[in-house]
Structure formats: C-alpha cells, structure tokens
Protein backbone atom coordinates (compact mmCIF):
# COMPACT_ATOMS: atom_id res chain seq x y z
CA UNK A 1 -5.62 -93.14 -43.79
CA UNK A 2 -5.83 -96.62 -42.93
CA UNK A 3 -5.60 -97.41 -39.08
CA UNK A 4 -1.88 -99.63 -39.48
CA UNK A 5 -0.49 -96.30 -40.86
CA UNK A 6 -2.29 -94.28 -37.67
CA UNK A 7 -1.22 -97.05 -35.11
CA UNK A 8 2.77 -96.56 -36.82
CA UNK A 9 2.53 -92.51 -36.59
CA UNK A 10 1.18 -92.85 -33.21
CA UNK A 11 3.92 -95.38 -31.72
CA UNK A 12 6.60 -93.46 -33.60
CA UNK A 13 5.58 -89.84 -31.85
CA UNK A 14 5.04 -91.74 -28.36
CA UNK A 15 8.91 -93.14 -28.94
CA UNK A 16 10.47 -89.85 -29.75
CA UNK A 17 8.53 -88.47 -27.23
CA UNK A 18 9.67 -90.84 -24.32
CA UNK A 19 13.31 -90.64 -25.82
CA UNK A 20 12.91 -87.13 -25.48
CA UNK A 21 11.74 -86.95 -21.65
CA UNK A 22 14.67 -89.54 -20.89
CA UNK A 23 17.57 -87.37 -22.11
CA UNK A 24 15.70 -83.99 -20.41
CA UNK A 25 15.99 -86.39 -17.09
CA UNK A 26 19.42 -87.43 -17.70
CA UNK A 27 21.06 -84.10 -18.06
CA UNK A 28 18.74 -82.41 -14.76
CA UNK A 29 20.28 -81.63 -12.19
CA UNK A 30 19.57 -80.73 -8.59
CA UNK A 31 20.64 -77.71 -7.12
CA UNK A 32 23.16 -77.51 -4.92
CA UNK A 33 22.60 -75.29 -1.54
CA UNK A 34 23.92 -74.01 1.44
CA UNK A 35 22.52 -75.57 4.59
CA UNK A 36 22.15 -72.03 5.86
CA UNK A 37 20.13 -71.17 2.28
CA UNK A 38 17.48 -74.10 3.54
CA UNK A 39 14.40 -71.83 4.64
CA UNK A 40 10.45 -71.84 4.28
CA UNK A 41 10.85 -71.06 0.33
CA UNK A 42 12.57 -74.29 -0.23
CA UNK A 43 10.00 -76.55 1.79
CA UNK A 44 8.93 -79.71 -0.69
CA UNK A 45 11.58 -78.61 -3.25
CA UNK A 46 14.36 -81.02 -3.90
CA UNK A 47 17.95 -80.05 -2.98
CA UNK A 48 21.31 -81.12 -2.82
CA UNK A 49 24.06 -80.21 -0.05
CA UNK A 50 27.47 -81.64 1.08
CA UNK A 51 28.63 -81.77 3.93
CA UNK A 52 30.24 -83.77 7.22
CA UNK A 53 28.33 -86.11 9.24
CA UNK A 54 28.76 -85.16 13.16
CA UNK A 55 26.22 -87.37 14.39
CA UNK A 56 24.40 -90.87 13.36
CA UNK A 57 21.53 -92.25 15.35
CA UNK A 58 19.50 -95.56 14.29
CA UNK A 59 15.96 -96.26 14.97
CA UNK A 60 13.79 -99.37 13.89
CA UNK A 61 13.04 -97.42 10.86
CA UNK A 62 14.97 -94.72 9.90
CA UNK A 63 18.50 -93.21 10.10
CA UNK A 64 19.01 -89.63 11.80
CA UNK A 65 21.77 -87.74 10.42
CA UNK A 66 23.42 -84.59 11.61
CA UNK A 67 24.94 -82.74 8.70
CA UNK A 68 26.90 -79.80 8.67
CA UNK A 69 28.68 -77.73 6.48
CA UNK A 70 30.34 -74.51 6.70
CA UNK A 71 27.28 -72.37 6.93
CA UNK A 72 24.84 -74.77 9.21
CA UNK A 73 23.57 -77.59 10.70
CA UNK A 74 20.66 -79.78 9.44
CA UNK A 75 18.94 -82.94 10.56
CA UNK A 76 18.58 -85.87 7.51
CA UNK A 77 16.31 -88.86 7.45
CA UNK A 78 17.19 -91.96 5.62
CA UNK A 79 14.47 -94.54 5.71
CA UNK A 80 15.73 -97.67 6.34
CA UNK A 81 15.93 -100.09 2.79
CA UNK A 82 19.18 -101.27 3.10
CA UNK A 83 21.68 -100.76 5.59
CA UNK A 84 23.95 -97.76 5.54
CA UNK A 85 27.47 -97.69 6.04
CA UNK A 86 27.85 -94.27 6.88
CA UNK A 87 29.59 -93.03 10.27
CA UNK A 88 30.74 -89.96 11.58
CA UNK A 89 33.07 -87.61 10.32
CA UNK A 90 32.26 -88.52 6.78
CA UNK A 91 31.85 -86.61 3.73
CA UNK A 92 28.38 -86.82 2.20
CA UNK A 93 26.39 -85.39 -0.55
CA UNK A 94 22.52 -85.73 -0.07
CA UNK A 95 19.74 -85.31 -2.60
CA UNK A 96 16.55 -85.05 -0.63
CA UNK A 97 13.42 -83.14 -0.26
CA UNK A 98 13.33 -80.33 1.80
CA UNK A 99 10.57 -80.53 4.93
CA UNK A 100 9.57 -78.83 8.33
CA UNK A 101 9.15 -81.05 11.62
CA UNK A 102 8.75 -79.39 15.08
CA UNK A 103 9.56 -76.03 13.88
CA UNK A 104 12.53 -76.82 12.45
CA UNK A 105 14.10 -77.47 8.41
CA UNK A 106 15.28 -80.91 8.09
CA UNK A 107 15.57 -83.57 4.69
CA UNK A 108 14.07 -86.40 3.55
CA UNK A 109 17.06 -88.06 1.88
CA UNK A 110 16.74 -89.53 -1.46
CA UNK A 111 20.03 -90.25 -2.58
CA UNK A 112 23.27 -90.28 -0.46
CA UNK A 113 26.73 -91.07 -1.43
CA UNK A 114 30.31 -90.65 0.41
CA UNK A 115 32.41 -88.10 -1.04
C-alpha cells in the first residue's frame, strides 16, 4: 500500500473514532443522588443533586454553599471564575465531585444552574 492510502485509512478511523467518543459524551449522564446517599463509596465520583440553598458565604476565592434537600444537608464549593448570582432560598442543581474535608462529605461544584 502506498503511504497517501495509509495516511487516508488512518485519518478516516481517527474521525469516526472521535465522532464516536463525542456522541458517547453527549448522551452521559450524571447520576442523580440523595444528599443523604453521599457517603465514603462516592468520594472522587461525580454526582448530581438538587436542592435549596439555605446559606451563601463568599471568600476571596471560593463560594460556600449550604444545600439541602429533603434527605440532608451538604456543604458546596464553587471556585470563584465568574461571579455567581445565586442567593438563598434558591433552587439549584449541582454537578460536582464528591470529596471529604474535616471529617465531613462536601462537593466540589462543577456545574450549577437555578432550577
């Protein structure tokens, strides 16, 4: 085989390929959980909850969130990028990663939006 007709097989497989991994991204999705479900099995994993914000406090930073729903309580950090217009009593859903800090079960946020 000459090499054109390798380098054309070879780009065409990569293509498919990366087509492939972008639809398998598009139609994941995170799993939903309880607060009260967030224990030492879930540490690192990525999870999603909703619930109402009861308490907001700003650092230089980062963002502290108290979320509850109606199984728990659970602190969230949001690392300052942008600001975020979030106060309390609103109804969130939060993507984030699940870590322990003092003892205690709190996430990393990744994505939040207002429900």
């Amino acid at each position: 085989m000459k090499e054109s007709s390798l380098f054309k097989i070879a780009l065409t497989i990569s293509l498919i390929g990366i087509l492939i991994l972008l639809i398998i991204v598009e139609n994941t999705e995170v799993k939903k959980v309880e607060i009260k479900d967030i224990d030492s099995k879930k540490e690192e994993e990525i999870v999603r909850i909703i619930g109402i914000i009861n308490n907001v406090k700003e650092t230089p930073g980062l963002y502290l969130l108290g979320v509850e729903d109606n199984s728990g309580k659970i602190s969230v950090i949001v690392f300052k990028e942008e600001k975020l217009n979030i106060s309390r009593g609103n109804r969130v859903e939060i993507e984030g990663t699940v870590k322990e800090y003092q003892n205690k079960k709190e996430l990393i946020a990744k994505r939040i939006s207002i429900t």
